[in-house]
Protein backbone atom coordinates (compact mmCIF):
# COMPACT_ATOMS: atom_id res chain seq x y z
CA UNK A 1 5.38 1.41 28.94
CA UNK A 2 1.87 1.27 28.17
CA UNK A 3 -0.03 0.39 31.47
CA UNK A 4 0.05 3.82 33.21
CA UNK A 5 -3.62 4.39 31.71
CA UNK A 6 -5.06 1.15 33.32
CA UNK A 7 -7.80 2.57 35.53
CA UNK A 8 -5.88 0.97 38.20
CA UNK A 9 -4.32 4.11 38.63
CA UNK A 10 -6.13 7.40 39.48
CA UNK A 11 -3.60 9.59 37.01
CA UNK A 12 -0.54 8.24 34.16
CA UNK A 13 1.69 10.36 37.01
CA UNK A 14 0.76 7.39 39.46
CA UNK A 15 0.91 4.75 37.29
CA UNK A 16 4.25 5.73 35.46
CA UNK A 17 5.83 6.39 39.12
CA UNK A 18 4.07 2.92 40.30
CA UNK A 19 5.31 0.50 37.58
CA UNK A 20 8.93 2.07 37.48
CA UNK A 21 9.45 1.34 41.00
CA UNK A 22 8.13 -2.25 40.71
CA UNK A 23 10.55 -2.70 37.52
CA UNK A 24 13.23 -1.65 39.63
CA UNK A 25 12.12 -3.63 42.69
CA UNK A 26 12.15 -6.83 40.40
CA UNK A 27 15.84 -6.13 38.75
CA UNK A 28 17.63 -4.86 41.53
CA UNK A 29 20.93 -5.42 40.12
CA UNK A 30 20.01 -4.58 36.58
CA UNK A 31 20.26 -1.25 34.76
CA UNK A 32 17.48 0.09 34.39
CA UNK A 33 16.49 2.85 30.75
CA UNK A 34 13.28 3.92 29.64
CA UNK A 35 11.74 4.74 26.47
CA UNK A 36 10.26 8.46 26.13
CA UNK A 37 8.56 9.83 23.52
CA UNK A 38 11.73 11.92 21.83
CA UNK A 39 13.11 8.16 21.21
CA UNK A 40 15.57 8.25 23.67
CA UNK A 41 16.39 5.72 26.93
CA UNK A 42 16.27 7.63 30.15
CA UNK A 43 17.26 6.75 33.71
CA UNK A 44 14.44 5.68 36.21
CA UNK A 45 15.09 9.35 37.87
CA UNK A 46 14.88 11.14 34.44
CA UNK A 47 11.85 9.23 33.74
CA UNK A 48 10.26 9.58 37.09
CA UNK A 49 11.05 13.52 36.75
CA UNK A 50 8.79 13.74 33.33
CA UNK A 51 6.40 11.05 33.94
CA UNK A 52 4.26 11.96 30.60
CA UNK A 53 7.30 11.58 28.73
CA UNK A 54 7.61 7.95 29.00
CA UNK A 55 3.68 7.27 29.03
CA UNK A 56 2.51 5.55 25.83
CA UNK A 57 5.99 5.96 24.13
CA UNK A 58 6.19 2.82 22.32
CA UNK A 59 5.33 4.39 18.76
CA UNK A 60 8.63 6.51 19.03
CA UNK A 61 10.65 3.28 19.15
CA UNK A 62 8.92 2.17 15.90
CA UNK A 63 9.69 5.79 14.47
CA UNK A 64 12.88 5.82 15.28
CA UNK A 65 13.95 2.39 13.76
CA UNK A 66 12.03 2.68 11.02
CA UNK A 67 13.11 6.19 10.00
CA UNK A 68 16.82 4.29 9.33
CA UNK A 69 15.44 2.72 6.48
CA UNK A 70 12.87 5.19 5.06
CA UNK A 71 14.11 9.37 4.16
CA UNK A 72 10.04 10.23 4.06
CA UNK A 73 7.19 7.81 5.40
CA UNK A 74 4.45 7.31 7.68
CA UNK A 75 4.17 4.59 9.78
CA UNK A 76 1.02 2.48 10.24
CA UNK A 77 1.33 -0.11 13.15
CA UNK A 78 -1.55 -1.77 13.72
CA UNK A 79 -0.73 -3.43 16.95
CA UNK A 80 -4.17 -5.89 18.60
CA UNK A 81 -5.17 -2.88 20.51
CA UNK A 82 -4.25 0.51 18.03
CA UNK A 83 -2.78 1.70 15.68
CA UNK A 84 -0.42 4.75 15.22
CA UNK A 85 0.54 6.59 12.40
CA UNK A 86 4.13 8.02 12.79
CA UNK A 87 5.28 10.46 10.06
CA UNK A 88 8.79 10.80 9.21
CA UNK A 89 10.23 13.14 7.17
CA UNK A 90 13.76 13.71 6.02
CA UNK A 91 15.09 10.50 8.54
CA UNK A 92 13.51 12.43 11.44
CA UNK A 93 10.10 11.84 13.47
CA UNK A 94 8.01 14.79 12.94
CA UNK A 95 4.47 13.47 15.09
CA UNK A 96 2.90 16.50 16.46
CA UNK A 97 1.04 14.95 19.12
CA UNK A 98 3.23 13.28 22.26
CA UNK A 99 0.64 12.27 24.49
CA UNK A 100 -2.40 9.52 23.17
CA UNK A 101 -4.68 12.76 23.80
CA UNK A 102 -2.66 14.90 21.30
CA UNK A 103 -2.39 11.95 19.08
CA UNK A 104 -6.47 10.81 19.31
CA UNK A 105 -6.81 15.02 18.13
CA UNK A 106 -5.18 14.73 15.28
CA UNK A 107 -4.80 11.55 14.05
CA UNK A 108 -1.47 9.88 15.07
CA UNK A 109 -3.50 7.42 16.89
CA UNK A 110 -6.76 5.20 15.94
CA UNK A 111 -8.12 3.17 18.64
CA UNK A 112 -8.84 0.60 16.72
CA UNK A 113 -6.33 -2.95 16.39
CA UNK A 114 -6.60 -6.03 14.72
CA UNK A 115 -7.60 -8.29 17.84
CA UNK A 116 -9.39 -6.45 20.94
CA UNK A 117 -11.43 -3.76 19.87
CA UNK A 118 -14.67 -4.04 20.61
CA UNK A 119 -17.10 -4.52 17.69
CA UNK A 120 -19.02 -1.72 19.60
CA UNK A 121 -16.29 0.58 19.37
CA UNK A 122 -16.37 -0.02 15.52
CA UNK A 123 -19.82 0.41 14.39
CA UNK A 124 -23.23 2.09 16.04
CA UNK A 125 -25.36 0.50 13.45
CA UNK A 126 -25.24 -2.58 10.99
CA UNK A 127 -27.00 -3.54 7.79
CA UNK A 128 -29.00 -6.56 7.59
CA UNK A 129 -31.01 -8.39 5.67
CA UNK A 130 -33.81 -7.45 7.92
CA UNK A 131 -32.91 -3.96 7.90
CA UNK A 132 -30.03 -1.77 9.79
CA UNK A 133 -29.88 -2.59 13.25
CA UNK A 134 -28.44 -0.78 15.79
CA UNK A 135 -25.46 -2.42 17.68
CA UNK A 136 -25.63 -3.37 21.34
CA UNK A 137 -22.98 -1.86 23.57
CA UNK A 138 -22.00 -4.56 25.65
CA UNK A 139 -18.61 -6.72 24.82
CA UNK A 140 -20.25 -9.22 22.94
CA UNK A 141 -17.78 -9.54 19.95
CA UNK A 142 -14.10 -8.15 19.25
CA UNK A 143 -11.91 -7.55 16.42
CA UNK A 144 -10.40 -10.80 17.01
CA UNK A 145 -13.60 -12.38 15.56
CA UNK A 146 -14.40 -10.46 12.80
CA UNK A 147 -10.77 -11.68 11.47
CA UNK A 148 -10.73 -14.80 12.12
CA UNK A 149 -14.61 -15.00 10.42
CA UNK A 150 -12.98 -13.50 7.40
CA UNK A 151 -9.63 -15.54 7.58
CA UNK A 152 -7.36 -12.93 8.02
CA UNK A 153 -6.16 -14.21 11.55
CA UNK A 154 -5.20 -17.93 12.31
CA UNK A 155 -7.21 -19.71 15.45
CA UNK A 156 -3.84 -19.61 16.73
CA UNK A 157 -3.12 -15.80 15.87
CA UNK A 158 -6.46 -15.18 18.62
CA UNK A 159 -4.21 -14.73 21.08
CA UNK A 160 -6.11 -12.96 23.14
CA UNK A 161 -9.10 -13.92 25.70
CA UNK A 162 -12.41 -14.39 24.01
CA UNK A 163 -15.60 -11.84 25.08
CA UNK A 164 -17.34 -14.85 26.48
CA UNK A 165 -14.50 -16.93 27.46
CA UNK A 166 -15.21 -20.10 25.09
CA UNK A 167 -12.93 -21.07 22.14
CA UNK A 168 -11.68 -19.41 19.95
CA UNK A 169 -12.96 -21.01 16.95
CA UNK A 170 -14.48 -19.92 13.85
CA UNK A 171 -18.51 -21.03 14.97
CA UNK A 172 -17.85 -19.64 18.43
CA UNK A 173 -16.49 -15.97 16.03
CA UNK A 174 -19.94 -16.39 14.31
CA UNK A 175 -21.90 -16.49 17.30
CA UNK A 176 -20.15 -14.11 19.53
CA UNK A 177 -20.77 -11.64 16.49
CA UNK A 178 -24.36 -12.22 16.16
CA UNK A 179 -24.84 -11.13 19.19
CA UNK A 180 -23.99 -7.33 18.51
CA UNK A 181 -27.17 -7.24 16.78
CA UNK A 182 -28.89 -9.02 19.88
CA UNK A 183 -29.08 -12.66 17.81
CA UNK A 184 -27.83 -15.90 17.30
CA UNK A 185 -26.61 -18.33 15.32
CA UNK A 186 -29.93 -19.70 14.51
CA UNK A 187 -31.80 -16.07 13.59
CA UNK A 188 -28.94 -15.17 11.39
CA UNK A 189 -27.48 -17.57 8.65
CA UNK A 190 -23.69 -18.18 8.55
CA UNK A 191 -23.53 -15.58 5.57
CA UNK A 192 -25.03 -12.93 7.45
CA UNK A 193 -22.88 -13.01 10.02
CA UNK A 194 -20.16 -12.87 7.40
CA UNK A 195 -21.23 -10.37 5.87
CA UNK A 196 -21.61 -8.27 9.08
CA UNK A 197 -17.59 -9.13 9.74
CA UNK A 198 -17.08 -8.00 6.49
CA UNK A 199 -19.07 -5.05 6.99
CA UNK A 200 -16.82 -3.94 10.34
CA UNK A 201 -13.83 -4.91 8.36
CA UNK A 202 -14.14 -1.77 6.31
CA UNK A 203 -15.22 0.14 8.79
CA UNK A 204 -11.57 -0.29 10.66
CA UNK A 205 -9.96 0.10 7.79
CA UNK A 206 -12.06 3.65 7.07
CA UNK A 207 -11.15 5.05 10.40
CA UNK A 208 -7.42 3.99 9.66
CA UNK A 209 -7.30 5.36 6.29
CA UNK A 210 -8.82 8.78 7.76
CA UNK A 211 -6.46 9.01 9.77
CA UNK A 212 -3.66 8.18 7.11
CA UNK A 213 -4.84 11.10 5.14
CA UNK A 214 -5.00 13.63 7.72
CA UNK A 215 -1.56 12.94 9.12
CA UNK A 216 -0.39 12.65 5.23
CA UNK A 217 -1.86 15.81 4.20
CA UNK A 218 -0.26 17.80 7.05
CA UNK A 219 3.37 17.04 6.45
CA UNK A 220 3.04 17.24 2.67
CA UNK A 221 1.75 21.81 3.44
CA UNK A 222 5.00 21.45 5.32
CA UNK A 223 6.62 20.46 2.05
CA UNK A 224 7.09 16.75 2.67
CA UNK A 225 7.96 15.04 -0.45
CA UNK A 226 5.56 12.25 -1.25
CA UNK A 227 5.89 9.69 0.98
CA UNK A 228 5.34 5.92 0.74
CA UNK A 229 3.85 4.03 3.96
CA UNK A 230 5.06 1.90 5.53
CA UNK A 231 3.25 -1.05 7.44
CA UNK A 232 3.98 -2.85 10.52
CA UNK A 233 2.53 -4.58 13.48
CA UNK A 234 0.14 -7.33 14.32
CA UNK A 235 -2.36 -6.47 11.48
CA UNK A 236 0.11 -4.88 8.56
CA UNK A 237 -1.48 -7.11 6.14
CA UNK A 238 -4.58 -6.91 6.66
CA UNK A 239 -5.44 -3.48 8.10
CA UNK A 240 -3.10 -1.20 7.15
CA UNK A 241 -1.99 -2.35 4.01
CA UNK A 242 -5.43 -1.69 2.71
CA UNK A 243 -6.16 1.08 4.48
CA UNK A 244 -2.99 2.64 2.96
CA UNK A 245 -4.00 1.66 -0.47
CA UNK A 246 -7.32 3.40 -0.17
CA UNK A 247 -5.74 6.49 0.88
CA UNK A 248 -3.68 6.35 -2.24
CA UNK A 249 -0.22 5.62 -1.76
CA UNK A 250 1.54 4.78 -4.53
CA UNK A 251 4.75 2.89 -2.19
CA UNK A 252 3.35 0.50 0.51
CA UNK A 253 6.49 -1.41 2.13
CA UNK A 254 5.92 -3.94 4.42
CA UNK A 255 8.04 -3.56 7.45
CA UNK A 256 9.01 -8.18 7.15
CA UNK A 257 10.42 -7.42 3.75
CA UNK A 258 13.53 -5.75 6.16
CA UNK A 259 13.07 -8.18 8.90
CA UNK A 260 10.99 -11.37 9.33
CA UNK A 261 7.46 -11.87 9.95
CA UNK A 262 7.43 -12.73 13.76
CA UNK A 263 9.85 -9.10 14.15
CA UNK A 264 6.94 -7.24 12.62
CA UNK A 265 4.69 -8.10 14.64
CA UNK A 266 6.31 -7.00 17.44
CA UNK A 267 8.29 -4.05 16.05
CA UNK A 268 8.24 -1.54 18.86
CA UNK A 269 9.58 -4.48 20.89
CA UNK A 270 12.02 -5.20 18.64
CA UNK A 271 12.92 -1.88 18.03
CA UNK A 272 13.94 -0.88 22.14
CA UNK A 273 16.28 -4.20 21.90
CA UNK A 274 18.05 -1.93 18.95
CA UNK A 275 17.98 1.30 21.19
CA UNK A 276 19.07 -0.94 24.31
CA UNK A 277 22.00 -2.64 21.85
CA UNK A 278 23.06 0.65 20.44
CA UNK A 279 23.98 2.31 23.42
CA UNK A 280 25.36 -0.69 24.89
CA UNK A 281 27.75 -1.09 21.81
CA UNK A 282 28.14 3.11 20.97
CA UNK A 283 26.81 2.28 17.74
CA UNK A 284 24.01 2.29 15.88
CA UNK A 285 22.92 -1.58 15.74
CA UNK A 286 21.10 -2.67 12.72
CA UNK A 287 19.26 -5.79 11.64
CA UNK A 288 19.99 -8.70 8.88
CA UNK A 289 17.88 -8.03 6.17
């Protein structure tokens, strides 16, 4: 459950309370467990008892399947939205922060994914030719485009809706990113704009790296053994391979190399179906590999 912070709702206690009794209104007949942030599937009265507990929990699926195959790791899933950082040490989840406040404090979470952030979000300012320009604040230009600019997402990995609402091709990614900087297509040549993707590019993958480091640093006072990272979600590859490189770990393991591509994109998804299987079968359910 992610949706309890859409500002639909007044607090996450509404919005958790809300979309479980919809869930159950749609599968009557169906039972019903929800994720919480200790990894475990609770009953819609458990969960409706400790609504914070299930808010934002999907990073403890990933933790907990992933902590089956790795003694000492962290976790970077860089999903289209954010990315956590899950550290696991000795086969057990060890994140100090539970809600996405705790986890914005101290690093278990970057807002920052691999398809809707805004470029805004990214950067304040931007080199050009012309000199650095401040960016404009308005949703002009998303993650989404700076990728696909830079060929690290498909025209059919944009899947989500465009800032403008036209295509989603590459000249319509060039345009809707010169306009950040309050310009267009024909003030700024094609390798400008490129080189302003290329430029927010590394910023994403500084704030993830930061973030890497901090959460990396903390477990290894607690006397963590080195750990190697581990990479998952929508922008693995891209995002936080690299950004796990440049903070300097040795072991990067991609999460497909254990199950396919189209699994790790989805992971935490993937994961809940294990959870779900596992108590359904009183067994721990694994994946072909």
């Amino acid at each position: 459950m992610t949706a309890e912070l859409a500002d639909v709702y007044h607090t996450k206690r509404e919005g958790v309370n809300h979309i479980l009794t919809q869930i159950e209104k749609t599968f009557p007949t169906t039972p019903i467990l929800i994720l919480n942030v200790e990894a475990k599937l609770r009953t819609l009265k458990e969960a409706r008892a400790e609504p914070l507990k299930v808010a934002s929990a999907n990073w403890a699926a990933t933790g907990w399947m992933i902590s089956q195959l790795k003694t000492n790791c962290i976790i970077v899933d860089v999903g289209s939205t954010t990315t956590s950082v899950i550290p696991i040490v000795e086969k057990a989840i060890v994140a100090e922060g539970k809600t996405d406040l705790e986890k914005l404090i101290n690093g278990e979470l970057v807002y920052t994914g691999s398809l809707r952030t805004n470029v805004a979000a990214t950067v304040s300012s931007i080199p050009t030719s012309k000199g650095v320009a401040h960016v404009s604040s308005e949703v002009f230009a998303q993650s989404a485009d700076v990728h696909l600019i830079l060929g690290n997402i498909t025209e059919k990995e944009y899947t989500v809706e465009t800032a403008d609402g036209k295509e989603k091709t590459r000249n319509a990614a060039l345009a809707r990113l010169a306009r950040v900087v309050c310009a267009d297509t024909e003030m700024l040549t094609e390798k400008e704009i490129v080189g302003i993707a290329q430029y927010v590019y590394e910023r994403q993958v500084e704030q993830i790296t930061n973030a890497l480091r901090r959460v990396c640093n903390r477990i290894k006072k607690n006397g963590a053994k080195k750990p190697a990272a581990v990479v998952t979600g929508v922008g693995r590859s891209f995002l936080a391979r690299k950004a796990a490189m440049q903070a300097g770990f040795v072991e990067v393991v991609d999460f497909a190399e254990f199950a396919n591509g189209d699994v790790a994109r989805v992971s935490t998804a993937f994961a809940v179906a294990l959870m779900g299987a596992s108590i359904l079968e009183r067994r721990i359910v694994r994946w072909m590999q």
